[in-house]
Protein backbone atom coordinates (compact mmCIF):
# COMPACT_ATOMS: atom_id res chain seq x y z
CA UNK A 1 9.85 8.68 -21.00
CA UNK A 2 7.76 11.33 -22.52
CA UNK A 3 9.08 12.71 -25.85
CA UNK A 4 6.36 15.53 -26.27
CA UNK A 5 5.88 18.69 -24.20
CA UNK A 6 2.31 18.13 -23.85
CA UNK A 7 2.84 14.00 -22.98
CA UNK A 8 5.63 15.03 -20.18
CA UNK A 9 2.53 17.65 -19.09
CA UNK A 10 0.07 15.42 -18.88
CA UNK A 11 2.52 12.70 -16.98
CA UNK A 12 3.49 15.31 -14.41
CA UNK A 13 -0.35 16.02 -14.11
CA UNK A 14 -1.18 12.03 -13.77
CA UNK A 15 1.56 12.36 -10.70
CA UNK A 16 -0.08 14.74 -9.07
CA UNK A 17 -3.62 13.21 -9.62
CA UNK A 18 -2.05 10.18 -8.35
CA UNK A 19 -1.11 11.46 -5.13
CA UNK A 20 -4.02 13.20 -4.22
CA UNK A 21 -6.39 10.42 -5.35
CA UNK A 22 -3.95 7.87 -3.24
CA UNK A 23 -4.44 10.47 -0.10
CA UNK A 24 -8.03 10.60 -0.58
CA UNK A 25 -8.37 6.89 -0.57
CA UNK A 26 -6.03 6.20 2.25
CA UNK A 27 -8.09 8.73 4.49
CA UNK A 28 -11.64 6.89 3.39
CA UNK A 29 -10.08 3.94 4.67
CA UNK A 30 -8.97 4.94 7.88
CA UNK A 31 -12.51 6.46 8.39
CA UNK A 32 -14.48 3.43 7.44
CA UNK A 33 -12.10 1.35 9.75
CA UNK A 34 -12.87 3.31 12.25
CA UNK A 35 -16.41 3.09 11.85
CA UNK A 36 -16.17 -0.95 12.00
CA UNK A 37 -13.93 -0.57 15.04
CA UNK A 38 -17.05 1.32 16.83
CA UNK A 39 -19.25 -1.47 15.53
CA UNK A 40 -16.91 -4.19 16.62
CA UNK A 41 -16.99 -2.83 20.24
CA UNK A 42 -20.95 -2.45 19.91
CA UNK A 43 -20.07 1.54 21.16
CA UNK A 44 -23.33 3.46 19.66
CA UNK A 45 -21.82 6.97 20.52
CA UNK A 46 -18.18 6.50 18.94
CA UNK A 47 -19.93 4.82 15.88
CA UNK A 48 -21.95 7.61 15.58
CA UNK A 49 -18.83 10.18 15.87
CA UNK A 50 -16.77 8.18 13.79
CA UNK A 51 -19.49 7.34 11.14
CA UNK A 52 -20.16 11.62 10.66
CA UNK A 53 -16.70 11.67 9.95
CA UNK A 54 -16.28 8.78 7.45
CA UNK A 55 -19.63 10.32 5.25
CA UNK A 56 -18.71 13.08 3.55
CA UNK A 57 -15.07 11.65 2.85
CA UNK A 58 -16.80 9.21 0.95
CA UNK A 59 -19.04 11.17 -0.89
CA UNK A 60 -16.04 14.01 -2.04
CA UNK A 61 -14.02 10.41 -3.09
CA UNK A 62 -16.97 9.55 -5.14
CA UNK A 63 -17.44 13.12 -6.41
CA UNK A 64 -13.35 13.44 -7.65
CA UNK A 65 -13.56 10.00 -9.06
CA UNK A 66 -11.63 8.64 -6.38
CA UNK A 67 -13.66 5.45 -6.55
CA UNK A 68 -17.28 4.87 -8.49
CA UNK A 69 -20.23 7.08 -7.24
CA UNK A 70 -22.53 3.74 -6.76
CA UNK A 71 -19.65 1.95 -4.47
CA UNK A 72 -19.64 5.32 -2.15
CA UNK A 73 -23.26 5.63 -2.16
CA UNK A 74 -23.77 1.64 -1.24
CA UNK A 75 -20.73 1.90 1.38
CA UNK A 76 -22.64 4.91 2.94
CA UNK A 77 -25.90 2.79 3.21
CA UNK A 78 -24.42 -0.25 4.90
CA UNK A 79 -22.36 1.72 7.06
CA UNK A 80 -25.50 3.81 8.24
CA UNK A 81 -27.68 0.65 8.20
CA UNK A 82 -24.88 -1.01 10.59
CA UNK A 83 -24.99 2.28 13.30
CA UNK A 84 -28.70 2.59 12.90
CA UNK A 85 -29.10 -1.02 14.41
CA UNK A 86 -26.90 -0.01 16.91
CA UNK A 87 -29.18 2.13 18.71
């Protein structure tokens, strides 16, 4: 336990971090399963849907920090890629 003010601070700030970071990851998830769902069922028009959904999650995860800009950008490119030869 935290014997400081400004350590028990900056734990109740690493908390709150946590959870929104844990949120934001869960979410990005969801959306890129979905996307591979679409692709699974070789449905063009739900990939598309689901895949302008899933981008900009990833991109605001890789803006907070939520995981490394180069992993969002590279998951954004295959996932595109993958709709793209789709249609």
């Amino acid at each position: 336990m935290a014997n400081h003010q400004q350590a028990e601070k900056r734990n109740r700030q690493r908390v709150k971090r946590q959870a929104q970071h844990r949120h934001a990851r869960s979410t990005m998830r969801t959306l890129i399963k979905r996307v591979a769902s679409a692709l699974e069922d070789k449905d063009a028009a739900k990939a598309k849907e689901a895949l302008k959904e899933a981008l900009p999650q990833l991109d605001k995860c890789g803006q907070k920090g939520v995981i490394p800009k180069k992993r969002a950008s590279r998951t954004i490119s295959r996932l595109t890629r993958a709709v793209n030869s789709l249609s």
